[in-house]
Protein backbone atom coordinates (compact mmCIF):
# COMPACT_ATOMS: atom_id res chain seq x y z
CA UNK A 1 67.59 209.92 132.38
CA UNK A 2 65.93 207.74 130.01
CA UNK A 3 62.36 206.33 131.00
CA UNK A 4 62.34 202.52 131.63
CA UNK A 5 59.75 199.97 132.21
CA UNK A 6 59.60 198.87 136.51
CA UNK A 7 60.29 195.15 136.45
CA UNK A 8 58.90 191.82 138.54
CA UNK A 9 61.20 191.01 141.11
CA UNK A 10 63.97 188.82 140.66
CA UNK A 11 63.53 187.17 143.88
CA UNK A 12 60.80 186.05 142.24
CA UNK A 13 62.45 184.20 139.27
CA UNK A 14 66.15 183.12 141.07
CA UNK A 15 66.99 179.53 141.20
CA UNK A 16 64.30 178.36 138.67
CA UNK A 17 65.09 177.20 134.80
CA UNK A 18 65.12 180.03 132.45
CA UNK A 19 63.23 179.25 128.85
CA UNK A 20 64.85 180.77 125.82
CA UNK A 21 62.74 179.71 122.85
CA UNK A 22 64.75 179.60 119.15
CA UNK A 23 63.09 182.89 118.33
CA UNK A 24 60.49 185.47 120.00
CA UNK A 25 57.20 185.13 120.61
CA UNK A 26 55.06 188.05 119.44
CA UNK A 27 53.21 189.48 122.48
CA UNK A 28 51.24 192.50 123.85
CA UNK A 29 51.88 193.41 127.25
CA UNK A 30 51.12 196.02 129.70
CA UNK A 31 54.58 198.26 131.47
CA UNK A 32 54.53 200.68 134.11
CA UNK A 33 57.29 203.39 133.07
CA UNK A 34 58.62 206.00 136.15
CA UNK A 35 58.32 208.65 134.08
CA UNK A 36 55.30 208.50 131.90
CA UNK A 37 52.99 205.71 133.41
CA UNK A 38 51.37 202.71 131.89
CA UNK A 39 51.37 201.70 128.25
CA UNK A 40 50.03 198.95 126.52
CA UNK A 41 53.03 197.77 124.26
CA UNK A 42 54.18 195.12 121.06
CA UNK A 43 57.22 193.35 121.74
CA UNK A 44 58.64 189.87 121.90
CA UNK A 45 59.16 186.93 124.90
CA UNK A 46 62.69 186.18 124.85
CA UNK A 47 62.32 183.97 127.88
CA UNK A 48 60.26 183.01 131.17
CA UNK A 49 60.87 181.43 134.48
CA UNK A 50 57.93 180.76 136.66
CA UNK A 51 55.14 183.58 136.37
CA UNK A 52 57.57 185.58 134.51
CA UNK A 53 58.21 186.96 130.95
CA UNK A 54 61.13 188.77 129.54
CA UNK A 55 59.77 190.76 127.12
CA UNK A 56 61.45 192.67 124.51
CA UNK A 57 59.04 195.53 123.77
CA UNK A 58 59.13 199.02 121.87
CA UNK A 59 57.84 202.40 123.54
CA UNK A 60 55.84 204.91 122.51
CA UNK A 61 58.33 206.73 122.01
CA UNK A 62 60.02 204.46 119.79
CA UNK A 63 62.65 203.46 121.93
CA UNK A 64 63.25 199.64 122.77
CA UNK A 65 63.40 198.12 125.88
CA UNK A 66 63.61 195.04 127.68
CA UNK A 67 61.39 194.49 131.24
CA UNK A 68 60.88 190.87 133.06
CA UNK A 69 57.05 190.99 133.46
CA UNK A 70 54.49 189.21 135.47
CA UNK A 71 52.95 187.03 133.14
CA UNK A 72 49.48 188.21 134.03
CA UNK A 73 50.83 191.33 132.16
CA UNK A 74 51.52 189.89 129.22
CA UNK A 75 49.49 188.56 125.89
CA UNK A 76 50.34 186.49 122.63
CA UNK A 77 49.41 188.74 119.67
């Protein structure tokens, strides 16, 4: 089973306007993964709603992923 980052809730999010900018915004954000815990990762906001980010991110591992984060979590680099 491959490790994946625990997301915000969509509850959270529903019913508001999602944000898709032209192209991604270089962040830095923090993911809790099931398997191997928190990491501190570079990725990319492909949207928001509210207090959330969708963030496009790469693992330690190398593998990519995509997480909707609080947006406490998250950083521009």
């Amino acid at each position: 089973m491959r490790d994946h980052a625990e997301e915000a809730p969509e509850l959270a999010r529903r019913g508001g306007a999602i944000v898709r900018p032209p192209e991604g915004i270089p962040v830095r954000a923090w993911i809790t993964q099931r398997q191997s815990g928190e990491a501190r990762v570079d990725g990319e906001a492909v949207a928001w709603a509210g207090r959330q980010v969708h963030v496009r991110y790469v693992s330690r591992e190398g593998r990519e992923g995509w997480a909707w984060l609080w947006a406490d979590a998250v950083e521009r680099r």
